[in-house]
N, C-alpha and C. Protein backbone atom coordinates (compact mmCIF):
# COMPACT_ATOMS: atom_id res chain seq x y z
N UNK A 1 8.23 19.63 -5.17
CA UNK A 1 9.21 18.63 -4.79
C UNK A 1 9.25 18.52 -3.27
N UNK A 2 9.12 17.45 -2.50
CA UNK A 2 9.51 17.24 -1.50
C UNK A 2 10.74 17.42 -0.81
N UNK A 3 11.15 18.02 0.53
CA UNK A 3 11.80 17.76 1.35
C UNK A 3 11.92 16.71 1.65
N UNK A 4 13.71 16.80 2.86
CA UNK A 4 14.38 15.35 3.13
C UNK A 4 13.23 15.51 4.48
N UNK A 5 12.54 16.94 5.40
CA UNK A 5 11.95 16.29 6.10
C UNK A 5 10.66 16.31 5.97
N UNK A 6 10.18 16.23 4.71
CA UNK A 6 8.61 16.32 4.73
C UNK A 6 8.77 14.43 4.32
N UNK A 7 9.53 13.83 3.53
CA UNK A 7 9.57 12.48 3.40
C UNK A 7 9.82 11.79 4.63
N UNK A 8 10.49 12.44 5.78
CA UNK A 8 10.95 11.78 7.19
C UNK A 8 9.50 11.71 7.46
N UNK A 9 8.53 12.87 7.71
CA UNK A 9 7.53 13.08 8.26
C UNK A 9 6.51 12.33 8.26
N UNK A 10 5.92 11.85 6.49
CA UNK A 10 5.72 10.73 6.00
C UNK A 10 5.95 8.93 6.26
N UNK A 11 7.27 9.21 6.29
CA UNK A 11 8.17 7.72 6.42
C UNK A 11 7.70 7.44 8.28
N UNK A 12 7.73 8.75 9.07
CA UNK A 12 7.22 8.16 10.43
C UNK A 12 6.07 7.56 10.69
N UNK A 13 5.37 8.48 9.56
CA UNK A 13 3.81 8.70 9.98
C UNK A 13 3.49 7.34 9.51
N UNK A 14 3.41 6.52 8.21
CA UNK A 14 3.59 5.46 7.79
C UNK A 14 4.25 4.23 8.83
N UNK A 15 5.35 4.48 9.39
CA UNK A 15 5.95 3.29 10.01
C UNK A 15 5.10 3.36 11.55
N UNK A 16 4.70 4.22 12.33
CA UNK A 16 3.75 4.45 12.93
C UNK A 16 2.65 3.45 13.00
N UNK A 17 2.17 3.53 12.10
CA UNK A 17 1.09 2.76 11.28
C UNK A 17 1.21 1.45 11.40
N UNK A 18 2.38 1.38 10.20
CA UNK A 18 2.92 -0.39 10.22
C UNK A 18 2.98 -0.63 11.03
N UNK A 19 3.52 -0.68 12.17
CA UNK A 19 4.29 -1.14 13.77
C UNK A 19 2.80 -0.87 14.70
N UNK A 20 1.97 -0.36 14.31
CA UNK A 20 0.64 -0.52 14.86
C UNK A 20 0.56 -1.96 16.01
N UNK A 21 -0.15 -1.53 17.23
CA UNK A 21 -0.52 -2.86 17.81
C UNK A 21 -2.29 -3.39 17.23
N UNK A 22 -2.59 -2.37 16.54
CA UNK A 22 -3.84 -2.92 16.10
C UNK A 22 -3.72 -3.33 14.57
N UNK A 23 -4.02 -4.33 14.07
CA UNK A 23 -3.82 -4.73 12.94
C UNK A 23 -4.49 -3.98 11.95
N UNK A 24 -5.69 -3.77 12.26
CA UNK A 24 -6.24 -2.92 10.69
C UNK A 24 -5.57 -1.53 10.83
N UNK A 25 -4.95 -0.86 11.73
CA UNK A 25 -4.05 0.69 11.14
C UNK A 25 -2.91 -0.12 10.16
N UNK A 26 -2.43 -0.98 9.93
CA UNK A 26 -1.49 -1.57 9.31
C UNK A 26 -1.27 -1.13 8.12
N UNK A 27 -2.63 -1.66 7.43
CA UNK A 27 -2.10 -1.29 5.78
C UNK A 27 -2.70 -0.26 5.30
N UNK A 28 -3.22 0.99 6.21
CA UNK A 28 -3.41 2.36 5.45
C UNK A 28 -2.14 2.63 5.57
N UNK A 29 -2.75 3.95 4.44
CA UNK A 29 -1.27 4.69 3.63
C UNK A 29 -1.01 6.30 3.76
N UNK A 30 -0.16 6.77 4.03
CA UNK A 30 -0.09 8.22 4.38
C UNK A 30 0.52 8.68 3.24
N UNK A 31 -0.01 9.90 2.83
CA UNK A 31 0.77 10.58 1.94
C UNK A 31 0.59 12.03 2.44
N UNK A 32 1.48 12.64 1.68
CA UNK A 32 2.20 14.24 2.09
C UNK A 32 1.37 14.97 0.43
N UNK A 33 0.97 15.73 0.93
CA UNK A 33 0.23 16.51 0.17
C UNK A 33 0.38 17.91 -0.12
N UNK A 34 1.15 19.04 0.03
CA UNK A 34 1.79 20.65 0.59
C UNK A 34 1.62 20.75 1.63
N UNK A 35 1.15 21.00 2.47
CA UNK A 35 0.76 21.18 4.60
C UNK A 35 0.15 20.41 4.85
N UNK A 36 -0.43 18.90 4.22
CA UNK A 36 -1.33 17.99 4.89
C UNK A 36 -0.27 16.35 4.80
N UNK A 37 -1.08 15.94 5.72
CA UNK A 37 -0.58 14.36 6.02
C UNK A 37 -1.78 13.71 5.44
N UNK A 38 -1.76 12.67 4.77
CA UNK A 38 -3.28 12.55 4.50
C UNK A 38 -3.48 11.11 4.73
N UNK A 39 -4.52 10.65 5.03
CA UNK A 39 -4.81 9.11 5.33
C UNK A 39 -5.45 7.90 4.79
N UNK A 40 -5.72 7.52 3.82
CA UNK A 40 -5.92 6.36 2.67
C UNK A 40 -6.04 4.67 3.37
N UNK A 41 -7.28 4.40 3.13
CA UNK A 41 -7.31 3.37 3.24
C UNK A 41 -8.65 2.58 3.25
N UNK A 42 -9.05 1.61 4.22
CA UNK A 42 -10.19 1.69 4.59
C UNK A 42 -9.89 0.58 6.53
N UNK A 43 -11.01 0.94 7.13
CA UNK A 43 -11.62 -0.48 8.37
C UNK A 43 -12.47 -0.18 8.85
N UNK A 44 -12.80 -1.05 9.38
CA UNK A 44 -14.07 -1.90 9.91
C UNK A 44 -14.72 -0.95 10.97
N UNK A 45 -14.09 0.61 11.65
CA UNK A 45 -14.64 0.92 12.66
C UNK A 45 -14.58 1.97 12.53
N UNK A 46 -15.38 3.09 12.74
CA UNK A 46 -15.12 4.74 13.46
C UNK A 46 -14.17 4.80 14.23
N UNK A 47 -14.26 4.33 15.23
CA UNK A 47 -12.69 3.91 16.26
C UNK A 47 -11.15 3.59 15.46
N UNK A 48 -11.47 3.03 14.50
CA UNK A 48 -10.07 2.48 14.31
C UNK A 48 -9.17 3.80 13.54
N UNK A 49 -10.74 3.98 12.83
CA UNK A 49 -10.30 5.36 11.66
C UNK A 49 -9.56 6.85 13.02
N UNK A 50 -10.51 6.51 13.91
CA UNK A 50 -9.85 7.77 14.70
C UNK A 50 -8.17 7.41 15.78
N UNK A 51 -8.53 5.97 15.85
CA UNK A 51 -7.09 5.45 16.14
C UNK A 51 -6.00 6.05 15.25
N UNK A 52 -6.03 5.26 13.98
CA UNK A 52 -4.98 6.11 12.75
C UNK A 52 -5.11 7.42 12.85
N UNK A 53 -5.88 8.37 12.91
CA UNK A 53 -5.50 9.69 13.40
C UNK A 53 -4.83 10.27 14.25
N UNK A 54 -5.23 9.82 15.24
CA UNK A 54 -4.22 10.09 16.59
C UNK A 54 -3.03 9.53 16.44
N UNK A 55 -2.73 8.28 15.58
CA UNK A 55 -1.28 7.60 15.82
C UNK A 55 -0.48 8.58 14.84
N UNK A 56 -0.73 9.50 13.82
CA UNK A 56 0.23 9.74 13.37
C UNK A 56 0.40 11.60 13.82
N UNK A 57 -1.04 12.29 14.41
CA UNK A 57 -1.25 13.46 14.54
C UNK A 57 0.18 14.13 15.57
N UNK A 58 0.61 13.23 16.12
CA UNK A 58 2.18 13.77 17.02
C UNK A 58 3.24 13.79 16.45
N UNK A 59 3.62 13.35 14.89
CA UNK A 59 4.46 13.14 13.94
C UNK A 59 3.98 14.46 13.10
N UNK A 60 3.00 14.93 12.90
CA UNK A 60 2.74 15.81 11.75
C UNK A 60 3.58 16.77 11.41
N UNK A 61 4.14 17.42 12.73
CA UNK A 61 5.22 18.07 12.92
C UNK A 61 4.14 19.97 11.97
N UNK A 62 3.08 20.13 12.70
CA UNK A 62 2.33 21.27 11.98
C UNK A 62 1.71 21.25 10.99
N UNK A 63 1.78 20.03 10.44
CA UNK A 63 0.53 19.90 9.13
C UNK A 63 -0.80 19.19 9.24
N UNK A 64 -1.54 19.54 8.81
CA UNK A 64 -2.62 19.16 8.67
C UNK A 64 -3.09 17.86 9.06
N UNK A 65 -3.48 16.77 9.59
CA UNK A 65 -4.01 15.66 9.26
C UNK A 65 -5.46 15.43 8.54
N UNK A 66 -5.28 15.10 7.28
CA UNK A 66 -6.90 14.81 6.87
C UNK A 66 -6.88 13.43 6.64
N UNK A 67 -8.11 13.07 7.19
CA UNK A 67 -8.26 11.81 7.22
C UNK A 67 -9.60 11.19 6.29
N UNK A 68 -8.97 10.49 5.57
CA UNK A 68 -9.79 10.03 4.31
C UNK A 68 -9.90 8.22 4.21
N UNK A 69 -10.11 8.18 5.30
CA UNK A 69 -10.21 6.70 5.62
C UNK A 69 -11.61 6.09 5.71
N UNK A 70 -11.80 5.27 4.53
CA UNK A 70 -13.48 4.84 4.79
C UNK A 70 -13.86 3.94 5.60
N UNK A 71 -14.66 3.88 6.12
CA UNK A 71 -15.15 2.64 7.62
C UNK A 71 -16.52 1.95 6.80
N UNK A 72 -15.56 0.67 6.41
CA UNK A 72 -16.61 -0.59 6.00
C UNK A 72 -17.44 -0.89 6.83
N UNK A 73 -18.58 -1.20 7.17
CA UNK A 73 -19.58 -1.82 7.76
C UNK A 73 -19.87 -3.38 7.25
């Protein structure tokens, strides 16, 4: 079962995302996994995928970031 702050952690890491100035971090999806943040989605770049990493890796608050984001070509 989740915590009120492992769902905060989530809910940042996510709104993070949304509020993105780059449009494709937009509609990946973060989920909370036991000690990981995890990253779902797909775009267009190596860059963008490592963008979404970094945007939420200061929110993690000590967990993990794995990033499972595929880069379409």
């Amino acid at each position: 079962m989740e915590t009120t702050d492992t769902k905060d952690i989530a809910t940042a890491a996510s709104h993070a995302l949304a509020t993105s100035s780059v449009p494709e971090l937009r509609t990946l999806r973060v989920d909370e996994q036991c000690d990981e943040l995890q990253l779902h989605g797909s775009v267009r770049s190596f860059y963008h995928k490592q963008l979404a990493q970094e945007a939420i890796f200061p929110l993690a608050c000590g967990k993990q970031v794995v990033n499972y984001v595929d880069v379409q070509n």
